[in-house]
Protein backbone atom coordinates (compact mmCIF):
# COMPACT_ATOMS: atom_id res chain seq x y z
CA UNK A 1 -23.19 13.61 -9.67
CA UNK A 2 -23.42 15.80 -6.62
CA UNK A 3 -24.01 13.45 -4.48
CA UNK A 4 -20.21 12.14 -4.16
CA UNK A 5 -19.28 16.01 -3.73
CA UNK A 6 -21.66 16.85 -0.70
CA UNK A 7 -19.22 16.91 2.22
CA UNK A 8 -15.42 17.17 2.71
CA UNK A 9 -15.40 13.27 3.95
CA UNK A 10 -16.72 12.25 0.52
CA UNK A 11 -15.15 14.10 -1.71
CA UNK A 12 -11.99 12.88 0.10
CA UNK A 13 -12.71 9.72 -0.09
CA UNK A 14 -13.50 9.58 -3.97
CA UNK A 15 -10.46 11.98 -4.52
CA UNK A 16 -8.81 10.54 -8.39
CA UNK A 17 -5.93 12.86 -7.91
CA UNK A 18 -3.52 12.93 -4.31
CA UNK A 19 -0.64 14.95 -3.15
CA UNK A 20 2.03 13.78 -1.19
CA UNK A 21 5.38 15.56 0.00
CA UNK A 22 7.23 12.82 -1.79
CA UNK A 23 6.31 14.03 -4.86
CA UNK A 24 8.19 17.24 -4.72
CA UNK A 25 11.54 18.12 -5.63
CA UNK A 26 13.19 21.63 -4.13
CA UNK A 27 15.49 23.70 -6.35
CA UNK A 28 18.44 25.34 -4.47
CA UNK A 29 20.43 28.34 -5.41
CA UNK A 30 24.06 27.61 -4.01
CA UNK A 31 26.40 30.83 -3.79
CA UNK A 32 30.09 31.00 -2.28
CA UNK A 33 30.47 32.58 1.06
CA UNK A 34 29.57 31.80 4.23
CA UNK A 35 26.27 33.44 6.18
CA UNK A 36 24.58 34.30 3.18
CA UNK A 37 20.84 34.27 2.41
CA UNK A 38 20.85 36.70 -0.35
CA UNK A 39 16.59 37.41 -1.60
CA UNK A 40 15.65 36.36 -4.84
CA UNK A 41 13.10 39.22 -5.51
CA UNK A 42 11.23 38.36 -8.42
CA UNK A 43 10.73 34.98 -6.75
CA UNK A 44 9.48 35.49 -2.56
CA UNK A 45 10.86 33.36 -0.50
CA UNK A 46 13.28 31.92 -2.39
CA UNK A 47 17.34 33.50 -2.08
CA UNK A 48 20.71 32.32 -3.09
CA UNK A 49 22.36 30.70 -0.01
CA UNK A 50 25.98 30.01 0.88
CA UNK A 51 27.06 25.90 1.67
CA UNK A 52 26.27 26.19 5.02
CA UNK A 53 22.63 27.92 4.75
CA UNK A 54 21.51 25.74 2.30
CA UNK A 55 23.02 22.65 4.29
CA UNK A 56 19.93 23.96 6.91
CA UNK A 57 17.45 24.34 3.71
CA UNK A 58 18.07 20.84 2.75
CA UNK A 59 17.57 19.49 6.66
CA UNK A 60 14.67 21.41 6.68
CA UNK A 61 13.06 19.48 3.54
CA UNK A 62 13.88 16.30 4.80
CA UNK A 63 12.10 16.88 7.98
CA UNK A 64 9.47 18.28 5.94
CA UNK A 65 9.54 14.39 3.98
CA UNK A 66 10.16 16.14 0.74
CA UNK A 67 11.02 13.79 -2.04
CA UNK A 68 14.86 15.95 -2.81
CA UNK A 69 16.31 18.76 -3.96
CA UNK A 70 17.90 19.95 -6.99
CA UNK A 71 21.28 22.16 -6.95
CA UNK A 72 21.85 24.93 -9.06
CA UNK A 73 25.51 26.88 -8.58
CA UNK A 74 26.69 30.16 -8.77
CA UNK A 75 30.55 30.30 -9.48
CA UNK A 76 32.71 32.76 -8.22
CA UNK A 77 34.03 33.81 -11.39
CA UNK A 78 32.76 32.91 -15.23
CA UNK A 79 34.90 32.22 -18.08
CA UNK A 80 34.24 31.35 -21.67
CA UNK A 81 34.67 27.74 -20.69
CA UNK A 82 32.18 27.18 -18.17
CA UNK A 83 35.51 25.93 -16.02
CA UNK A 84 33.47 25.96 -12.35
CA UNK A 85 30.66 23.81 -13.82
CA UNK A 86 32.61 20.53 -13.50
CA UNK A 87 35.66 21.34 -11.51
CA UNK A 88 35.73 19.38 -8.53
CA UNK A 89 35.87 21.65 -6.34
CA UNK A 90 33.02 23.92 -8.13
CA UNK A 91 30.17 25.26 -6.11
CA UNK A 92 27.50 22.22 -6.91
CA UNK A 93 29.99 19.89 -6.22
CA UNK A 94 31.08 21.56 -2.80
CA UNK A 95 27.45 21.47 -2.28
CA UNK A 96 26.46 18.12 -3.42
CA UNK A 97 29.73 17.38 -0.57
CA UNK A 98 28.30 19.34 2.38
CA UNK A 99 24.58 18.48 2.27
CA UNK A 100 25.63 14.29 1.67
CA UNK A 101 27.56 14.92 5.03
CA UNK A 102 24.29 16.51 7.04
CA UNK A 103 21.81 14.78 5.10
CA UNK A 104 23.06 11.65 3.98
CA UNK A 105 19.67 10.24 3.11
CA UNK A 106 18.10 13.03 1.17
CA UNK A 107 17.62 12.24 -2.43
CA UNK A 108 20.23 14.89 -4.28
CA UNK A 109 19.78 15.86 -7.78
CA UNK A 110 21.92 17.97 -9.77
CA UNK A 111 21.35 20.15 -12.45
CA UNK A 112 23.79 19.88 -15.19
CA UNK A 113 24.26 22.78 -17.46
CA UNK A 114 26.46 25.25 -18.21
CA UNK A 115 24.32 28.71 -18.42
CA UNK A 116 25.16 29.84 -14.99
CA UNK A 117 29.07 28.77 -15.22
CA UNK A 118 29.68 30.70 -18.77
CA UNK A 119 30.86 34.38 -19.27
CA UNK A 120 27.99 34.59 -22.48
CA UNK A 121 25.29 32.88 -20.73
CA UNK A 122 24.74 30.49 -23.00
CA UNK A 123 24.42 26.66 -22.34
CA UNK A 124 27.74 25.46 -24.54
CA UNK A 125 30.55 26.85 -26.36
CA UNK A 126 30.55 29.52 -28.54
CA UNK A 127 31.92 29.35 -32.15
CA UNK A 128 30.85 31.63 -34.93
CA UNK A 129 28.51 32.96 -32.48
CA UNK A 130 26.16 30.02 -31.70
CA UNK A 131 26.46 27.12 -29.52
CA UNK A 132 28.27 24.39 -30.74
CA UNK A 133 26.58 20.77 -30.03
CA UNK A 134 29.07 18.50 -29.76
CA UNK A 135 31.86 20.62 -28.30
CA UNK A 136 29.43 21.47 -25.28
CA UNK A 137 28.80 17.55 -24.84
CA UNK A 138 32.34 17.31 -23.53
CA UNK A 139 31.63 19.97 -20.56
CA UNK A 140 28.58 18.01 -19.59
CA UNK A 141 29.67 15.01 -19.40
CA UNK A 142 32.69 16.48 -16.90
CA UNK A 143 29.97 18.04 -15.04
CA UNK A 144 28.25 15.02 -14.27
CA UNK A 145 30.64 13.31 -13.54
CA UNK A 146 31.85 15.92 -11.37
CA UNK A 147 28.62 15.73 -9.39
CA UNK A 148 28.61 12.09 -9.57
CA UNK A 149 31.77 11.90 -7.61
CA UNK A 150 30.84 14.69 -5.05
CA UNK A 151 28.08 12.59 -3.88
CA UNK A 152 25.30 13.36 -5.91
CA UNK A 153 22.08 10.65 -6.31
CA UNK A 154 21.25 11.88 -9.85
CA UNK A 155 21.77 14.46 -12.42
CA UNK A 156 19.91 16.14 -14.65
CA UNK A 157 21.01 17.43 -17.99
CA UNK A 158 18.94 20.71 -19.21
CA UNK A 159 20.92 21.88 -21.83
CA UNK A 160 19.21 20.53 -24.82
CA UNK A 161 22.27 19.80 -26.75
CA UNK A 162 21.55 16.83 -28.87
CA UNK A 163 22.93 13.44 -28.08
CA UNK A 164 23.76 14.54 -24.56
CA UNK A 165 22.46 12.00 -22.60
CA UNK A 166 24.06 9.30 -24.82
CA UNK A 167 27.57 10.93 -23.54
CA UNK A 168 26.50 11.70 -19.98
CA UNK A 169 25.80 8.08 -19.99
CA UNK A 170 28.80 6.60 -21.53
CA UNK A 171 31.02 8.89 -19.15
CA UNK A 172 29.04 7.83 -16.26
CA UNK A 173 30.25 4.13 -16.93
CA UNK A 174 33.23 4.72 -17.89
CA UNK A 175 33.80 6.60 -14.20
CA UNK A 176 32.11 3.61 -12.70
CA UNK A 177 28.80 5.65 -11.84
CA UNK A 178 27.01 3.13 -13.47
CA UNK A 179 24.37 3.14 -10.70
CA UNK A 180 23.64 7.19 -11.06
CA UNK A 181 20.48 7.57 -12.92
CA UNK A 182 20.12 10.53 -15.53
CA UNK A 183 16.78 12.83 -15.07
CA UNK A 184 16.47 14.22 -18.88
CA UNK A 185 15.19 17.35 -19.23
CA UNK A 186 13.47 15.98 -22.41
CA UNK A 187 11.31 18.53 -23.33
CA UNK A 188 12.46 21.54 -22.50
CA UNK A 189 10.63 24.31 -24.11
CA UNK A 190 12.25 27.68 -25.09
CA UNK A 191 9.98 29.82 -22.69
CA UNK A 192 9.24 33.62 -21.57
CA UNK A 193 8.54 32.03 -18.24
CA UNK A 194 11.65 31.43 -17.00
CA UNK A 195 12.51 34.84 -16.67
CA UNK A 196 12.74 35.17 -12.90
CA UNK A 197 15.23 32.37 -12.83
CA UNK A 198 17.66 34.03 -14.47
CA UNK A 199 18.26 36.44 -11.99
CA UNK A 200 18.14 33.86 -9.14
CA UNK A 201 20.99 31.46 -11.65
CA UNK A 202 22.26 34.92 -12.88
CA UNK A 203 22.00 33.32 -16.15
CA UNK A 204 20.54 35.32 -18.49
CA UNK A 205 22.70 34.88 -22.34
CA UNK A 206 24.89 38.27 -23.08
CA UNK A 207 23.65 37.81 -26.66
CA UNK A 208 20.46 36.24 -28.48
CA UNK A 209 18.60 34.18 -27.14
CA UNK A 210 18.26 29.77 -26.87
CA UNK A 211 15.80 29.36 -29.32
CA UNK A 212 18.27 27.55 -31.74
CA UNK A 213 18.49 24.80 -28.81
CA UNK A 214 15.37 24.86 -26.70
CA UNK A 215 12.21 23.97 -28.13
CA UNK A 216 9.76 25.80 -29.76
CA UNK A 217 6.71 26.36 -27.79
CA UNK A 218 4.36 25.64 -30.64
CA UNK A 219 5.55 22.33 -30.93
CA UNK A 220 3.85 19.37 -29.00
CA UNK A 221 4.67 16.43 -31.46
CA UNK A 222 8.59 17.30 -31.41
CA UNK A 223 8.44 17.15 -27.62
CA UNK A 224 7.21 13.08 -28.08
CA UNK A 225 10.32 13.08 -30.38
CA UNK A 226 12.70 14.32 -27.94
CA UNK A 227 12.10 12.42 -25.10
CA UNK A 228 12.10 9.30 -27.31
CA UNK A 229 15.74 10.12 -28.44
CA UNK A 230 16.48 10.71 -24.65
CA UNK A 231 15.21 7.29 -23.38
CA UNK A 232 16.58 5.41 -26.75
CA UNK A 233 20.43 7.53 -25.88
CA UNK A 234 20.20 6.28 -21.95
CA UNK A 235 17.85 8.17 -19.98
CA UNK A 236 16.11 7.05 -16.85
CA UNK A 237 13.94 9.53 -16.00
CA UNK A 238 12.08 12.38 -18.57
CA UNK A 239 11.28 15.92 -17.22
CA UNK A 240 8.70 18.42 -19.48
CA UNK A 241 9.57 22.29 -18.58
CA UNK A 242 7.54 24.19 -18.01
CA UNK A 243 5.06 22.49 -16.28
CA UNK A 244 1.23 24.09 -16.19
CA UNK A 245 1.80 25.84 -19.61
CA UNK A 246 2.29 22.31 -21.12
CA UNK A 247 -0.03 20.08 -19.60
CA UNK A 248 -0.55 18.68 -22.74
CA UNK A 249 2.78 18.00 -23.25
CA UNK A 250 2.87 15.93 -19.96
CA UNK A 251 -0.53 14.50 -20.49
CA UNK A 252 0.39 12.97 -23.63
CA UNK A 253 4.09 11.81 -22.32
CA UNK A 254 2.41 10.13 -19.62
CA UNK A 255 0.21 7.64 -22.47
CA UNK A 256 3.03 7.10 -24.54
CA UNK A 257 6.22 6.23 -22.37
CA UNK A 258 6.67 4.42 -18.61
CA UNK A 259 9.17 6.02 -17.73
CA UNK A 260 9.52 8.15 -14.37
CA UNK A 261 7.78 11.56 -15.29
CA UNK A 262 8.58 14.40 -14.01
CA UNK A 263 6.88 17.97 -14.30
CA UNK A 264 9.17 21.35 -13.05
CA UNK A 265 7.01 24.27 -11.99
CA UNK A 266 9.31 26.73 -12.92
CA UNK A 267 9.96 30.61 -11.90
CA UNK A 268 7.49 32.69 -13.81
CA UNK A 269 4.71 30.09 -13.20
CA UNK A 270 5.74 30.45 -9.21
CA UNK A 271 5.98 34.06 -9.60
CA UNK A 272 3.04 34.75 -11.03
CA UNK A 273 0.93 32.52 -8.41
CA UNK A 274 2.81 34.61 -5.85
CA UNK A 275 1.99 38.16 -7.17
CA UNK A 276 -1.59 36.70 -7.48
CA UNK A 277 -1.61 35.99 -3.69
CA UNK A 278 -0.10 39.39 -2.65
CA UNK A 279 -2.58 41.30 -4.43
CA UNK A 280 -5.33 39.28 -3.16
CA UNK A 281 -6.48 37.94 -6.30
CA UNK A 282 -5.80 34.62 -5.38
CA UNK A 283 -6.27 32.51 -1.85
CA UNK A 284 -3.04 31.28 -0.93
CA UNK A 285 -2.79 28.07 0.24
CA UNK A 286 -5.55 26.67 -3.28
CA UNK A 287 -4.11 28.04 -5.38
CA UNK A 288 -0.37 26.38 -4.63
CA UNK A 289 -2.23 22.74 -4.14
CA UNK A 290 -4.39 23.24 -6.94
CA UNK A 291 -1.73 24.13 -8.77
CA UNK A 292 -0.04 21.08 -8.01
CA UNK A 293 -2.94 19.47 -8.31
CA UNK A 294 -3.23 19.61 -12.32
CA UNK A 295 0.27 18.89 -12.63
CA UNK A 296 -0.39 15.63 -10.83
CA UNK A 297 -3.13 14.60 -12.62
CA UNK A 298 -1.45 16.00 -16.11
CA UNK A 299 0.15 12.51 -15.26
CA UNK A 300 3.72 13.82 -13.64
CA UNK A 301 4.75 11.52 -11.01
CA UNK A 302 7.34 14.29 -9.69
CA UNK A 303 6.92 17.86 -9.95
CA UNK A 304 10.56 20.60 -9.37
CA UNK A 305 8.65 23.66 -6.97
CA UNK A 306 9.44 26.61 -5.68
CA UNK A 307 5.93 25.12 -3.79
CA UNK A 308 8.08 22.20 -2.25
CA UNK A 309 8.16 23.33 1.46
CA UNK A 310 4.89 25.40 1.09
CA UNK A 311 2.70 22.47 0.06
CA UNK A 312 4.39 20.21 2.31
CA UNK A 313 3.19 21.58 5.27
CA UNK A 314 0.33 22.42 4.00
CA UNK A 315 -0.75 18.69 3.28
CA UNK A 316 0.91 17.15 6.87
């Protein structure tokens, strides 16, 4: 067997598993202002940006032939309501606007939630102190819409409300967006590792937790379930989060459905890579493609990183 691993030209050329910039998607922290690169500092390298910075962030991936972005928003003000998360002239959608005008051909996702817009912190509307379901499916379906009209190429519910993609879908057509595809985040496990997100969403719940809506991470099987309900309700495209914590998850999504697969690499597993490197534990530039690496070959045919930009230049 060592033969085909003797030299750099040979294991290239019998290489199973291959990276391209294409396969990455950049999430984006949009902020109001003007100027403004704020630091994300669990998360280096990474900061909350006004429009008009992360209109350069986004020209900067597409020169860098990164597949997209996704936009995340942080409103002004919060309310009970999650009222910025599909008002049209919200933060996404002012974003979505701004970066179709500079970079018209840049594929532009959306995330479409309502953690970061709501006073609690929670992902729907509160009644006897828990989320209700189908009250919050009204909100994202505005939201989507919302980003749908700004300009946005898809969006991507992450809420985990049930039935959710079923009425994202049915208000896409009824808007005439019939040609927006939805990204589901299918399988969307409630995890300790996205902890550094929250303080770059500034999204962390008030009260309890989202266990009663995001899945349990002892449960693989349920995960098949979900994104089974997701594709049968409308969805185009299935997401597993996180990623290297649940290759399993992906590996075993990947046998059983065709659909567009995507992976998302999400704060804690960047931010634990990254403390890695600065302590010189790790060497930098492996241990983001390898990284990457096992998420591709998991069987994700599109992986959300913090990496995006990294790896990209990295592999040109």
């Amino acid at each position: 067997m060592r033969r085909l691993r003797a030299t750099e030209s040979i294991r290239t050329l019998v290489r199973e598993t291959r990276l391209a910039p294409s396969q990455f998607i950049l999430p984006l922290f949009a902020c109001p202002g003007e100027g403004i690169r704020k630091p994300i500092s669990s998360m280096p390298g990474n900061a909350q940006t006004s429009v008009d910075q992360l209109v350069k962030d986004c020209e900067e991936a597409a020169s860098l032939g990164i597949g997209g972005v996704i936009l995340f928003g942080i409103p002004e003000t919060k309310d009970e309501l999650a009222s910025e998360g599909y008002a049209e002239d919200g933060i996404t959608q002012r974003a979505v606007r701004a970066v179709k005008r500079a970079v018209p051909r840049l594929l532009l996702m959306t995330d479409v939630c309502n953690c970061e817009y709501t006073s609690h912190g929670h992902c729907g509307k509160i009644v006897n102190n828990d989320v209700d379901n189908d009250a919050t499916l009204e909100w994202l379906a505005a939201g989507a819409v919302s980003h749908a009209r700004a300009g946005a190429d898809i969006v991507a519910p992450s809420d985990m409300m049930d039935g959710r993609v079923g009425a994202i879908r049915k208000a896409l057509d009824q808007a005439g967006f019939t040609h927006i595809p939805i990204l589901s985040y299918a399988a969307k496990f409630a995890s300790v590792f996205y902890g550094p997100f929250r303080e770059a969403a500034e999204s962390a719940p008030q009260f309890g937790d989202r266990r009663s809506y995001q899945m349990d991470p002892s449960n693989g099987r349920e995960a098949l379930r979900e994104i089974e309900l997701d594709l049968e309700e409308g969805a185009d495209m299935i997401m597993v989060k996180p990623a290297m914590p649940y290759l399993d998850v992906i590996s075993q999504a990947r046998e059983r459905f065709s659909a567009p697969l995507g992976a998302y690499q999400v704060s804690g597993e960047f931010s634990m890579i990254m403390a890695a490197i600065q302590n010189g534990w790790l060497d930098h530039d492996r241990a983001v493609l390898e990284s990457l690496t096992c998420i591709r070959r998991a069987g994700a045919d599109f992986t959300l990183t913090y990496f995006a930009k990294t790896a990209a230049r990295l592999l040109a």
